[in-house]
Protein backbone atom coordinates (compact mmCIF):
# COMPACT_ATOMS: atom_id res chain seq x y z
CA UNK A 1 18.27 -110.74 17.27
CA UNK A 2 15.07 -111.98 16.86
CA UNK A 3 12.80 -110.15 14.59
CA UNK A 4 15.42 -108.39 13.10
CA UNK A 5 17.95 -108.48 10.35
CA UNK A 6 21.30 -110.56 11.32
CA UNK A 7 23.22 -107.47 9.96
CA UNK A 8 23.45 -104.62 12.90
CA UNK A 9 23.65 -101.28 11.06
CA UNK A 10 25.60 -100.30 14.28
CA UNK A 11 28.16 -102.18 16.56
CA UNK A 12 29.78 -100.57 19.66
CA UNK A 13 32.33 -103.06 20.79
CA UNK A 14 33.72 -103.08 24.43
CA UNK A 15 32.79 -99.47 24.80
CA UNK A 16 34.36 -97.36 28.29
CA UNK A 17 33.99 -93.86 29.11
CA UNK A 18 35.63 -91.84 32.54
CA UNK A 19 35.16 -88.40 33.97
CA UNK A 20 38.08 -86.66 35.89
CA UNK A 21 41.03 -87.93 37.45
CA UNK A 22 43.32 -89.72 39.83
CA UNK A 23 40.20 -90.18 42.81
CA UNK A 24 37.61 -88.17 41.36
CA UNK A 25 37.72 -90.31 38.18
CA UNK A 26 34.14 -91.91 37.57
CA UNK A 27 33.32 -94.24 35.12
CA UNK A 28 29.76 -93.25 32.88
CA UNK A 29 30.56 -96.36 30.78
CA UNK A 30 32.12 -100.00 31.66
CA UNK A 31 32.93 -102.19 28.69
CA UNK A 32 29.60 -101.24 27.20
CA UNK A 33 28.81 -102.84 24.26
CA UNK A 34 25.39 -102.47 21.75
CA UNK A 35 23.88 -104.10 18.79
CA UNK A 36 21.55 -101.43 16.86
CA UNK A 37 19.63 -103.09 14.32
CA UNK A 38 17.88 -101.35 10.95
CA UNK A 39 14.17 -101.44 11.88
CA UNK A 40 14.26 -101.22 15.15
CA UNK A 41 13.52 -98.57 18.38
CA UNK A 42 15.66 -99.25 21.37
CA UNK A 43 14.98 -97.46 24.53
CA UNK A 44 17.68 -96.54 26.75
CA UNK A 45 16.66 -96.32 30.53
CA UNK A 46 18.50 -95.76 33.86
CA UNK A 47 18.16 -93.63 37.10
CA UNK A 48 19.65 -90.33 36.26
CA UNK A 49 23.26 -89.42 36.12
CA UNK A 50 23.68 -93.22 35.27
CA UNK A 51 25.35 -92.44 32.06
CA UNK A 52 22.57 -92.67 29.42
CA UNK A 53 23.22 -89.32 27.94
CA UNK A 54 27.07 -90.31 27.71
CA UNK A 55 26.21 -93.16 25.74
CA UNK A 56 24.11 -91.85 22.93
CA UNK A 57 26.88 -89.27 22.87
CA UNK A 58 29.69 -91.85 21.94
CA UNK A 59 27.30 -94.11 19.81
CA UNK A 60 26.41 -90.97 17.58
CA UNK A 61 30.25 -89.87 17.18
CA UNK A 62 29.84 -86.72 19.69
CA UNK A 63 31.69 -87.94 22.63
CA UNK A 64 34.73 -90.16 22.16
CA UNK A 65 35.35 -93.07 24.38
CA UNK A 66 38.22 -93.67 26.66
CA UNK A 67 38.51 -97.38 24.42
CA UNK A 68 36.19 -99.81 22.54
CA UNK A 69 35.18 -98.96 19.07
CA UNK A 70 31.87 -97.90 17.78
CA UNK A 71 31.59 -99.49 14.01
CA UNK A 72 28.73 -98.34 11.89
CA UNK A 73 27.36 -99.38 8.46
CA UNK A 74 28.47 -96.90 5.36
CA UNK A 75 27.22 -97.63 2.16
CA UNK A 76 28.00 -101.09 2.18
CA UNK A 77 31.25 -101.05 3.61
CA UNK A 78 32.12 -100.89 7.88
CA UNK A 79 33.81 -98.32 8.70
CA UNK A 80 35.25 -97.09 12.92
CA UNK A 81 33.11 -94.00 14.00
CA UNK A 82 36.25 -92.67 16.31
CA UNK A 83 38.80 -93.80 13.84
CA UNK A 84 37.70 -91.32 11.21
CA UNK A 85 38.96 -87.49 11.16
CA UNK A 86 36.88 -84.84 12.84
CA UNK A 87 36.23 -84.22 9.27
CA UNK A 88 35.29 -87.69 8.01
CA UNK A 89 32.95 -87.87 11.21
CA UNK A 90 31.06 -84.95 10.96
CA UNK A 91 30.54 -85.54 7.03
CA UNK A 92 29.39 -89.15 8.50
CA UNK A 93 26.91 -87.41 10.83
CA UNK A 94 25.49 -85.40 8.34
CA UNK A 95 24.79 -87.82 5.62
CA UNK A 96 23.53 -90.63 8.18
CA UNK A 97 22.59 -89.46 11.33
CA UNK A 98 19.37 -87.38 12.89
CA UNK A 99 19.52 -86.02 16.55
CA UNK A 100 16.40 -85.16 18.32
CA UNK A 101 17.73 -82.94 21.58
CA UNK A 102 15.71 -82.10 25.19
CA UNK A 103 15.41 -78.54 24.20
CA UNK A 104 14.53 -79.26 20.14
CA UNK A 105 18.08 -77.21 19.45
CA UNK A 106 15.74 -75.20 16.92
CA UNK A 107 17.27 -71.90 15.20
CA UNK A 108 15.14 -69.05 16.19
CA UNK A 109 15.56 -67.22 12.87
CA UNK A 110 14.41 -69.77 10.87
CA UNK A 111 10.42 -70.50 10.10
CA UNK A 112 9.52 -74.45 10.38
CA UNK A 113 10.08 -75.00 6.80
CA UNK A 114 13.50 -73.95 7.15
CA UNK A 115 14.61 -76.19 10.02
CA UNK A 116 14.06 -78.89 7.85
CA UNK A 117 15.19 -77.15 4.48
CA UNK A 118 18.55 -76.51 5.91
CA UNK A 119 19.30 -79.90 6.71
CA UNK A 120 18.62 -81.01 3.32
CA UNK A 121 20.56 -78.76 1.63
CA UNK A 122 23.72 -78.79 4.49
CA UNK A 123 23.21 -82.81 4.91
CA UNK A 124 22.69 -83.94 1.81
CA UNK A 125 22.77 -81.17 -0.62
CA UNK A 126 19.42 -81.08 -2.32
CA UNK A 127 18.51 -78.23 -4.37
CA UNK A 128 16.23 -75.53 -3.00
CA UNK A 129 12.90 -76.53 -4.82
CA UNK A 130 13.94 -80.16 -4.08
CA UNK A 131 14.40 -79.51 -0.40
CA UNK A 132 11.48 -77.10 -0.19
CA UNK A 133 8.75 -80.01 -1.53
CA UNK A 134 10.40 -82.89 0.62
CA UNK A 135 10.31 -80.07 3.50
CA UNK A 136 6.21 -79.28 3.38
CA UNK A 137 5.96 -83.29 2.43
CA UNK A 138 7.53 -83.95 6.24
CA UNK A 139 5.80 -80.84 8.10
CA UNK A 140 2.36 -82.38 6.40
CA UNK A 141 2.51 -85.72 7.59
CA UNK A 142 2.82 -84.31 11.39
CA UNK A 143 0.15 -82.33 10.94
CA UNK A 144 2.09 -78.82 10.57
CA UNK A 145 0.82 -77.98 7.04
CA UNK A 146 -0.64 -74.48 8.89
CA UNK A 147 2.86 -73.72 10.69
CA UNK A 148 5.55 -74.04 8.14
CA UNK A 149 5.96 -70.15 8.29
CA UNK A 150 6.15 -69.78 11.76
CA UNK A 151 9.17 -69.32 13.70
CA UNK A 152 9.84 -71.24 17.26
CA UNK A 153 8.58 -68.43 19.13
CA UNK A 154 5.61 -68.72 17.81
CA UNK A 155 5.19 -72.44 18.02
CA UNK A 156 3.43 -74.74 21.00
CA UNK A 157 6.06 -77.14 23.11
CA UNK A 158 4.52 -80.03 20.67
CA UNK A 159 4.78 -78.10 17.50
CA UNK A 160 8.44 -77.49 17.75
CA UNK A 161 9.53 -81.16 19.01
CA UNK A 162 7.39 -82.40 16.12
CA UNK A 163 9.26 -79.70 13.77
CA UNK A 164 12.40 -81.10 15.40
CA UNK A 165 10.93 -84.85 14.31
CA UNK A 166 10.72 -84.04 11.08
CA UNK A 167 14.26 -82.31 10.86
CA UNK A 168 16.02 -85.65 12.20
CA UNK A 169 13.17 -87.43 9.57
CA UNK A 170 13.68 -85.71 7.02
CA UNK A 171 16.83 -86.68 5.20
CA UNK A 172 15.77 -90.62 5.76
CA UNK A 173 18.61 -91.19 7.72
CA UNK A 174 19.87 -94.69 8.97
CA UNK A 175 20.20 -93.37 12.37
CA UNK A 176 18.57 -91.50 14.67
CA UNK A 177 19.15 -90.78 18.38
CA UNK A 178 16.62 -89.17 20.73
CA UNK A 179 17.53 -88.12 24.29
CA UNK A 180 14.86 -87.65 26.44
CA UNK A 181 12.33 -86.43 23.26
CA UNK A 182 9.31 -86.03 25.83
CA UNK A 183 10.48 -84.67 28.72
CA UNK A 184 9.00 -81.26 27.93
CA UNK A 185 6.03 -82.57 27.41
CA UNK A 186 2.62 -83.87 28.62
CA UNK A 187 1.94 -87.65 27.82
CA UNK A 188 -0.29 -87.29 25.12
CA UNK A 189 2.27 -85.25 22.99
CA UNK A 190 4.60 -87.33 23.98
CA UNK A 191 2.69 -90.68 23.20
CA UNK A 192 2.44 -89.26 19.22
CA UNK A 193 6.11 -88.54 19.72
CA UNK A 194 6.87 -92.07 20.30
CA UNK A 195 4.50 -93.21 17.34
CA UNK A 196 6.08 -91.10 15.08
CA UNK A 197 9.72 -92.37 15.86
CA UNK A 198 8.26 -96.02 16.08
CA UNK A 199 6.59 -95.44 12.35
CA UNK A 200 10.30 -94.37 11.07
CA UNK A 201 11.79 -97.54 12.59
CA UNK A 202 9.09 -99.83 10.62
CA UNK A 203 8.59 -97.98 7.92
CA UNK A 204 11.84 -96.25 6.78
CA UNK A 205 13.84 -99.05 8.39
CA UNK A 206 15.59 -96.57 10.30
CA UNK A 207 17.68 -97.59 13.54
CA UNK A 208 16.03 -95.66 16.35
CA UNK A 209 18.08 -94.97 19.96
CA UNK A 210 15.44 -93.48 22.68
CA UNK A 211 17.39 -92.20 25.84
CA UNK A 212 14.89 -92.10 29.08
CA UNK A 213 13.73 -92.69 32.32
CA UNK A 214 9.75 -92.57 31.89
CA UNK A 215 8.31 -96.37 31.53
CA UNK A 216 5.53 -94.93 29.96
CA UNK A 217 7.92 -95.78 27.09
CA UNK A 218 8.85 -99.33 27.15
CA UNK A 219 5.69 -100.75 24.98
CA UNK A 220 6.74 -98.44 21.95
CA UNK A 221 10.52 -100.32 21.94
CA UNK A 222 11.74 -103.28 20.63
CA UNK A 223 14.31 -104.15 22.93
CA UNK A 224 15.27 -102.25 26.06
CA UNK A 225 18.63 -101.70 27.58
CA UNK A 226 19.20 -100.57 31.25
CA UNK A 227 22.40 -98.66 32.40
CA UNK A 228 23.18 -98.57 36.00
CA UNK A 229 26.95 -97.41 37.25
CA UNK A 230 28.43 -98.02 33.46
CA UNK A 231 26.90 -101.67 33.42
CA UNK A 232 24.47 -102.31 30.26
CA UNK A 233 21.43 -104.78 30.48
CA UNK A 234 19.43 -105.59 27.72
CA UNK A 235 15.65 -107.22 27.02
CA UNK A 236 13.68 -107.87 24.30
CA UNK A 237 10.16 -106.27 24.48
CA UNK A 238 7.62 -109.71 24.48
CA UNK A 239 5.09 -107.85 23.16
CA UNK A 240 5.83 -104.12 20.97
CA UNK A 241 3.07 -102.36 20.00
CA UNK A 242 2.39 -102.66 16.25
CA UNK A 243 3.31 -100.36 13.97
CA UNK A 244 1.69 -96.86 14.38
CA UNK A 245 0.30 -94.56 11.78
CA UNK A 246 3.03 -92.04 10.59
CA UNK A 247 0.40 -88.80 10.69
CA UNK A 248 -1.35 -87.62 13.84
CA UNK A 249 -3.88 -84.74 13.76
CA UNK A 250 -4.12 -82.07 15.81
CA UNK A 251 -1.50 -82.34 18.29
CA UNK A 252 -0.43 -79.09 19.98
């Protein structure tokens, strides 16, 4: 793909996904397949209940697929999402993969600091003051040097998705999948949502996978894919924004 490296970092290959049975069987996915490349945001878009959701599920190794195979990149070696244990997968997930989630899936317990400390030491296993300086490095670049202490109760809707940012950020992973990262919130939150995760594609060379239905969103991708009753479509974006600052001030 153009603009790209050659190398996907992620293949899914002739990808198909059902709900129920006999009559009431319904296909979210119809020999589906994707190319995510290292670098790159794709956006995801399709009227709801179109499958979208379903998708990022089975790309990121939550939802298995009825057949195809979703192949990902593991240091330096290819290895079958859905062949691997439950084990092997979640260990995959953890080392690789961020997940940024409608409802920011943030523990209520924990301040901002810890959100992302956890990860770090779970994910990757980092030491405590290791984890605890890469921690305030994230929460300072989006502008949450004054929040680290707070808990998600405490926090405005665009504190906590950007706390949620950094966890997926965090850990540099070579994934990340987003589903539906601004639907709780206005545009302009939402806009420095999008410029965060598009700074992470060019800068970290992460592979980025936005689920959504706003088209507010198509100038921050790369390519854009459209899924309509389990059929994928895909176009390049003729003219991406360029890359985006990786800090924004005073974003609540």
């Amino acid at each position: 793909m153009s603009g790209f490296s050659s190398s996907p970092v992620l293949r899914a290959v002739r990808m198909s996904r059902s709900f129920g049975d006999g009559a009431q069987r319904r296909f979210a996915l119809k020999d589906v397949s994707v190319d995510l490349y290292p670098g790159q945001l794709a956006l995801l878009m399709g009227p709801s209940g179109s499958g979208k959701s379903t998708l990022l599920a089975v790309l990121s190794g939550l939802l298995p697929p009825d057949s195809g195979q979703v192949l990902a990149e593991d240091e330096g070696r290819t290895v079958d999402v859905w062949a691997m244990s439950d084990t092997q997968r979640e260990q995959f997930r953890l080392r690789h993969t961020g997940f940024i989630f409608q409802g920011y899936n943030l523990f209520p317990a924990l301040s901002a600091r810890q959100q992302l400390e956890i990860v770090l030491k779970w994910g990757v296993g980092v030491g405590d003051a290791e984890a605890r300086r890469r921690s305030d490095e994230m929460l300072d670049r989006l502008g949450l040097d004054g929040q680290k202490s707070k808990k998600p109760a405490q926090l405005s809707g665009g504190e906590k998705q950007r706390v949620a940012i950094g966890r997926a950020l965090v850990k540099n992973p070579t994934f990340i999948f987003a589903d539906e990262p601004t639907s709780a919130l206005d545009w302009e939150n939402g806009r420095i949502v999008l410029e965060l995760l598009r700074a992470a594609a060019h800068a970290r060379r992460a592979s980025i996978f936005v689920v959504s239905h706003d088209d507010r969103m198509k100038p921050y991708a790369d390519v854009i894919y459209h899924l309509d009753e389990g059929r994928l479509e895909v176009e390049l974006n003729p003219v991406p924004l360029a890359p985006a600052p990786s800090h924004q001030e005073g974003s609540r």
